[in-house]
Protein backbone atom coordinates (compact mmCIF):
# COMPACT_ATOMS: atom_id res chain seq x y z
CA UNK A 1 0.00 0.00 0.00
CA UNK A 2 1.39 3.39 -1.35
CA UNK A 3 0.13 5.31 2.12
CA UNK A 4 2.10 2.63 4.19
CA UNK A 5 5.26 2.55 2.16
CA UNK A 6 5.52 6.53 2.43
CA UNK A 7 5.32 5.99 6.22
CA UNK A 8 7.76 4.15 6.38
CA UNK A 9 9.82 5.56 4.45
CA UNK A 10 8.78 9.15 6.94
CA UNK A 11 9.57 6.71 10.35
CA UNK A 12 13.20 6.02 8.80
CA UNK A 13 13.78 9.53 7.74
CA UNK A 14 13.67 10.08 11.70
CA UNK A 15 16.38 7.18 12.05
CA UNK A 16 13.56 4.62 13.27
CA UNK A 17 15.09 1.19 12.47
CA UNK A 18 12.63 -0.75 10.41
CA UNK A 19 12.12 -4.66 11.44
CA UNK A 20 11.50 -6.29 7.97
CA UNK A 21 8.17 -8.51 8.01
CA UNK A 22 8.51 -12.30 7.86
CA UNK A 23 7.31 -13.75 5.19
CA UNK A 24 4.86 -16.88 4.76
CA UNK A 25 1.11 -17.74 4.61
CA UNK A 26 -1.04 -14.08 5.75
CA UNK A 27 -4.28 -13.75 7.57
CA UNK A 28 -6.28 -12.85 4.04
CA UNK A 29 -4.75 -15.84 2.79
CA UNK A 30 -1.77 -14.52 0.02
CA UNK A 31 1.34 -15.52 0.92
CA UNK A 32 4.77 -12.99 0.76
CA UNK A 33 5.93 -10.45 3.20
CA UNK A 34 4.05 -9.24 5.89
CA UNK A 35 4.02 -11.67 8.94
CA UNK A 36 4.94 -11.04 12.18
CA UNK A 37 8.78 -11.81 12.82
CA UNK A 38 9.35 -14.76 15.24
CA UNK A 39 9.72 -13.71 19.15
CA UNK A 40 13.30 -14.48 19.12
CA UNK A 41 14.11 -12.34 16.25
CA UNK A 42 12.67 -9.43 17.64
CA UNK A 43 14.34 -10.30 21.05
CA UNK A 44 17.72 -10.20 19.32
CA UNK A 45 16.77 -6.64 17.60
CA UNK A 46 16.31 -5.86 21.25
CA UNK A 47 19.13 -7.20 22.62
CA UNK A 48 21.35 -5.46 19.58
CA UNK A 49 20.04 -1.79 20.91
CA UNK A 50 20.49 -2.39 24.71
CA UNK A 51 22.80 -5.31 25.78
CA UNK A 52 26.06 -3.33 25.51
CA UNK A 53 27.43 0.43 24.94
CA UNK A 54 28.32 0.83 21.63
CA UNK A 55 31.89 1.02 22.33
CA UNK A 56 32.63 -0.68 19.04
CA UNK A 57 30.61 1.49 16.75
CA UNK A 58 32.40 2.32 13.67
CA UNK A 59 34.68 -0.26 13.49
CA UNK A 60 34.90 -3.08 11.15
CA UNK A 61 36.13 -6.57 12.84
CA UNK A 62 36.88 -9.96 10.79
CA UNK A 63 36.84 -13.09 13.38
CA UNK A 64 37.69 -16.34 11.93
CA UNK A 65 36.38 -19.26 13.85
CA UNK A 66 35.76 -23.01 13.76
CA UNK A 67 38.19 -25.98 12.09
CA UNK A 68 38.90 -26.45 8.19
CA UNK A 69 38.66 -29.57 6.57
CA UNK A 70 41.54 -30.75 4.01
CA UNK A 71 39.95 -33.15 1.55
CA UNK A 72 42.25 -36.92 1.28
CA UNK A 73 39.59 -37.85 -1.57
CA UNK A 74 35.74 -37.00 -2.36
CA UNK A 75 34.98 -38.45 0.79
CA UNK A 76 37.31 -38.45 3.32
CA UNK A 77 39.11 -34.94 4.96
CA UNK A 78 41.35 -34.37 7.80
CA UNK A 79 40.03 -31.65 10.20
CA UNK A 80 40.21 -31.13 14.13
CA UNK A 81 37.76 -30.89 16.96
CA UNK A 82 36.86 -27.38 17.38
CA UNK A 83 33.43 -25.93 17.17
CA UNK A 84 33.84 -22.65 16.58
CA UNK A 85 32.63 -21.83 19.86
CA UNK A 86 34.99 -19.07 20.86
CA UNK A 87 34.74 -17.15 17.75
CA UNK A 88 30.83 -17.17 17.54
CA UNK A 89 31.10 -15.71 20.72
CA UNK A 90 33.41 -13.05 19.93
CA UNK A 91 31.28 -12.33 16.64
CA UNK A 92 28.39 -12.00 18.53
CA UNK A 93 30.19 -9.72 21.56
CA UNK A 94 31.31 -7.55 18.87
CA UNK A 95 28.14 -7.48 16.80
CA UNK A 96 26.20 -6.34 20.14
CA UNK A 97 29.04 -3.72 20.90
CA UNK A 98 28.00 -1.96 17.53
CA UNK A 99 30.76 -3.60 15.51
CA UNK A 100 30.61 -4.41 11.66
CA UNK A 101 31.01 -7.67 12.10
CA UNK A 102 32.65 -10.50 9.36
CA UNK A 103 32.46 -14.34 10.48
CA UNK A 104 34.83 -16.50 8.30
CA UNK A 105 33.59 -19.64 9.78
CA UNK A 106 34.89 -22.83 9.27
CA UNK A 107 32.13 -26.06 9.10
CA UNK A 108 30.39 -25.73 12.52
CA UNK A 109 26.88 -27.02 13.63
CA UNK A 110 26.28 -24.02 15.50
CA UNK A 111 24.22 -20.88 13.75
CA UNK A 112 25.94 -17.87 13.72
CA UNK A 113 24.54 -15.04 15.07
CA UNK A 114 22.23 -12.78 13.28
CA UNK A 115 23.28 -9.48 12.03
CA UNK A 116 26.58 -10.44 11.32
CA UNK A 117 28.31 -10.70 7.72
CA UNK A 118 29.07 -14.70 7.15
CA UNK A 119 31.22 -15.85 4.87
CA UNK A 120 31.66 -19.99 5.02
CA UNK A 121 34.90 -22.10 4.32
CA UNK A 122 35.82 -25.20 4.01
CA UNK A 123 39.44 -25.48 3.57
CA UNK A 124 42.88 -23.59 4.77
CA UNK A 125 42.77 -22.20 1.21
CA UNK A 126 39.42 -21.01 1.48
CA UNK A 127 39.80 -19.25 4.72
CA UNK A 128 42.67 -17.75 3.33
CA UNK A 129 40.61 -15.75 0.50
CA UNK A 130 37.85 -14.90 2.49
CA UNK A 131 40.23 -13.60 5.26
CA UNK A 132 42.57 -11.69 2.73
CA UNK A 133 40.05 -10.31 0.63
CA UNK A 134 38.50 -8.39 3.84
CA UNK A 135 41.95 -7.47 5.44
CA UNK A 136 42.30 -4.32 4.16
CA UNK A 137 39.16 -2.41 5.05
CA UNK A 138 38.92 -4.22 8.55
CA UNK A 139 39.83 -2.26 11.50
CA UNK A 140 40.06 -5.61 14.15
CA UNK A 141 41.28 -9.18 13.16
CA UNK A 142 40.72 -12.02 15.56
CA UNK A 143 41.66 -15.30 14.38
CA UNK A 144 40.59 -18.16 16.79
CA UNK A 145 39.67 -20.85 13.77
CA UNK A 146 41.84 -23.51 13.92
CA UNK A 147 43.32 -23.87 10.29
CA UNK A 148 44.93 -26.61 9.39
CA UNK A 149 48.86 -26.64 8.99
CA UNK A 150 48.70 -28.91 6.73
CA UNK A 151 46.89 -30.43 3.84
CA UNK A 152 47.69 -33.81 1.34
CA UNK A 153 49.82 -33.25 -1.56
CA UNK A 154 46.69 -34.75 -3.73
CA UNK A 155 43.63 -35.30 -3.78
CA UNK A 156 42.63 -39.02 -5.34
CA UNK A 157 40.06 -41.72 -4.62
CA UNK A 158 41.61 -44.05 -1.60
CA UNK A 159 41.32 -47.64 -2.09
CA UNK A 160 41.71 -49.89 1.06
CA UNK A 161 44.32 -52.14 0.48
CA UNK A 162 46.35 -55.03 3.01
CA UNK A 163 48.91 -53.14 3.85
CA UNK A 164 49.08 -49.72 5.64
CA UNK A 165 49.20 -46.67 3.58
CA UNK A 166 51.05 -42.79 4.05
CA UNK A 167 49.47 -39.79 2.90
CA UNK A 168 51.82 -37.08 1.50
CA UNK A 169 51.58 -33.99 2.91
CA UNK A 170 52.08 -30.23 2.53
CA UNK A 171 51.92 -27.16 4.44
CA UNK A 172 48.78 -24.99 3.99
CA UNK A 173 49.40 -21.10 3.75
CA UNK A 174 50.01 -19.26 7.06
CA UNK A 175 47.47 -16.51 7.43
CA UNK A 176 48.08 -15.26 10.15
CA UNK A 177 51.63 -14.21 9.09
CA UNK A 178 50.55 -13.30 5.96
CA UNK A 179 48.37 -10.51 7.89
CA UNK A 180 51.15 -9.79 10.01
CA UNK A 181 53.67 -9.13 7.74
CA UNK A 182 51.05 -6.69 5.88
CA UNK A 183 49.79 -4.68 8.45
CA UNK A 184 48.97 -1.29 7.94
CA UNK A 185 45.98 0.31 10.56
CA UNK A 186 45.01 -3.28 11.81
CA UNK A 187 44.96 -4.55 15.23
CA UNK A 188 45.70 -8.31 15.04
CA UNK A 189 44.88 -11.21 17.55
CA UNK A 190 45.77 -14.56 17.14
CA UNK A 191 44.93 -17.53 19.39
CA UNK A 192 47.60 -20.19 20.81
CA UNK A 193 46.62 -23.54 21.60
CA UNK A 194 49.44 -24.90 23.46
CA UNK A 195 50.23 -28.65 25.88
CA UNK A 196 53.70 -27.05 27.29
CA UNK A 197 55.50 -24.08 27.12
CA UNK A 198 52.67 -21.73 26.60
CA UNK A 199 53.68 -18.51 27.33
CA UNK A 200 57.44 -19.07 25.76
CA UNK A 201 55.85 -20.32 22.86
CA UNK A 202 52.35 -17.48 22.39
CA UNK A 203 55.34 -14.70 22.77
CA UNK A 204 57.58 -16.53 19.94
CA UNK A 205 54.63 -16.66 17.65
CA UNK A 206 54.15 -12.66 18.38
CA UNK A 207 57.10 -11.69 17.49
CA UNK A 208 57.41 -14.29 14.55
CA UNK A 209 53.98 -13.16 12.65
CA UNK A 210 53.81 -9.35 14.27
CA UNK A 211 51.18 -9.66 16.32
CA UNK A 212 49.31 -7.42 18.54
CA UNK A 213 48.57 -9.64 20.85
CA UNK A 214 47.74 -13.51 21.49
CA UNK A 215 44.76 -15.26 23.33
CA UNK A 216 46.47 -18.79 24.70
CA UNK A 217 45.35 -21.37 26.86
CA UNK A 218 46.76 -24.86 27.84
CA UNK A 219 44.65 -27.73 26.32
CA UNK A 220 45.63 -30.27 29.59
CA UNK A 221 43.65 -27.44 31.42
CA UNK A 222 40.29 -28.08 32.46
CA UNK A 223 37.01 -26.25 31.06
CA UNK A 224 39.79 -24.72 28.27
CA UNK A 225 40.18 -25.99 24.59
CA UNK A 226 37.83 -27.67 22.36
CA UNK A 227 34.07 -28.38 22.67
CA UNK A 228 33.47 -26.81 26.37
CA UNK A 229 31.09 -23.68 26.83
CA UNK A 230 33.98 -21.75 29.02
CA UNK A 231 37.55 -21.19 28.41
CA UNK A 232 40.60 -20.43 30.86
CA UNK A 233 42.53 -17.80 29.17
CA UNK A 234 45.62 -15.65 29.22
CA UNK A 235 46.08 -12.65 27.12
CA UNK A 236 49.68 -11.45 25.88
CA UNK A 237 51.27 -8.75 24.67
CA UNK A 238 54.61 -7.63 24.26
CA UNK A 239 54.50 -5.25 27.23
CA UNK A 240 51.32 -7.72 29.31
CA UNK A 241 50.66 -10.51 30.37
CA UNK A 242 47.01 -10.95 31.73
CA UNK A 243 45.61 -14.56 33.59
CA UNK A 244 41.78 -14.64 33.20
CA UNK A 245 40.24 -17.79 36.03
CA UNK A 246 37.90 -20.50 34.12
CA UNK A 247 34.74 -18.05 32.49
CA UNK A 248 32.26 -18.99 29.92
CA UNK A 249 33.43 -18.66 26.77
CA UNK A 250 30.88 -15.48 25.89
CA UNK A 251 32.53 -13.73 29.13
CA UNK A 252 35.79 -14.53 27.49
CA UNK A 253 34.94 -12.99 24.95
CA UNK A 254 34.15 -9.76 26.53
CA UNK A 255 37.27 -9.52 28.20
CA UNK A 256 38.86 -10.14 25.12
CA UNK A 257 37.85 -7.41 22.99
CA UNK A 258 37.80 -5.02 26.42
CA UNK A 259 41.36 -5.81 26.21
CA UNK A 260 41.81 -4.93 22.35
CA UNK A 261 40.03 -1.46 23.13
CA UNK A 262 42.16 -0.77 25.77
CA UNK A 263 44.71 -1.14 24.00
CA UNK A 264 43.56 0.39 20.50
């Protein structure tokens, strides 16, 4: 209807956000645009205005999150066990803080969270393009997906045989120091998944792919690593060094990019 269209057009001349209609069977029986939205979307519109201070607005972030999976043949891959947890969380932390938010997620069975950009991968190559075609106009990197270092030479039907078999393999591009060593504006944050060594290790990789700072945590701790809603986490720097006690990952992620600002 021409009447309602020009008020709408009059409430977001005032800067009214507009909550698009759902679509689906209507109460005169057509079917297209015009249904109530579901409860929970309008709960997350909700949430979006009021959860957080907009501390955030302006600024474009890239997370990467989840695992990659490097194909052996049509059917079989080699992959890891995270679940893209920790960077949904972060997505969704920034999202909320007024961010412009990119997820490059890896294959998770989570959905991401709604009004961020999503841009799926499957492989280290993949995430790769996605992340360097974004770099440039981001403000905020965080890269907790866990890519793989490696990936098989080829890629060929396996046939079981008697005998055991080897896979060649080679290295996958490093993205992370790819950013690094092309930084301009960016603030970068890479995660370290360590069993020993942690902090003599995070610091090495800092200095190695010129990073602003690194999110590590010990996988033989408990409630930290892979497939667990909290995290125990320490955040480095060159000049910090910053012990967080076991949180849920979502509060993790607050203190996370509370840190970043900081130190922005």
């Amino acid at each position: 209807n021409p009447i309602l269209q020009d008020n709408l057009k009059v409430l977001a001349s005032y800067g009214k956000e507009i909550i698009e209609p759902a679509s689906g069977m209507l109460a005169c029986r057509d079917v297209g645009k015009g249904k109530m939205p579901e409860p929970e979307v309008l709960f997350q519109h909700i949430l979006r205005a009021i959860a957080f201070e907009k501390d955030l607005a302006g600024k474009k972030v890239l997370v990467t999150a989840g695992p990659t999976q490097e194909a052996i043949d049509p059917v079989r891959y080699i992959t890891n066990h995270s679940t893209g947890k920790m960077g949904y969380a972060i997505a969704e932390n920034a999202m909320l803080r007024g961010a412009d938010v990119t997820l490059v997620t890896g294959p998770c069975a989570m959905e991401p969270p709604m009004f961020v950009k999503v841009k799926p991968v499957i492989s280290a190559q993949d995430m790769y393009e996605a992340v360097t075609e974004e770099y440039e106009q981001t403000d905020i990197v965080i890269m907790t997906a866990a890519v793989a270092d490696y990936r098989p030479a080829q890629v060929s039907k396996v046939k079981k045989k008697e005998d055991d078999m080897s896979i060649p393999l080679t290295r996958t591009k490093d993205i992370l120091a790819t950013l690094g060593a092309s930084k301009t504006h960016q603030f970068l944050c890479g995660f370290s998944m360590e069993t020993q060594n942690m902090l003599e290790n995070s610091r090495t990789k800092i200095a190695k792919k010129n990073l602003d700072m690194i999110v590590a945590n010990n996988l033989k701790v408990a409630g930290a690593g892979f497939g667990t809603d909290t995290n125990v986490i320490t955040l480095i720097a060159n000049d910090m060094e910053k012990e967080l006690p076991l949180m849920s990952k979502k509060e993790a992620a607050g203190c996370i990019l509370d840190t970043i600002l900081e130190r922005m």
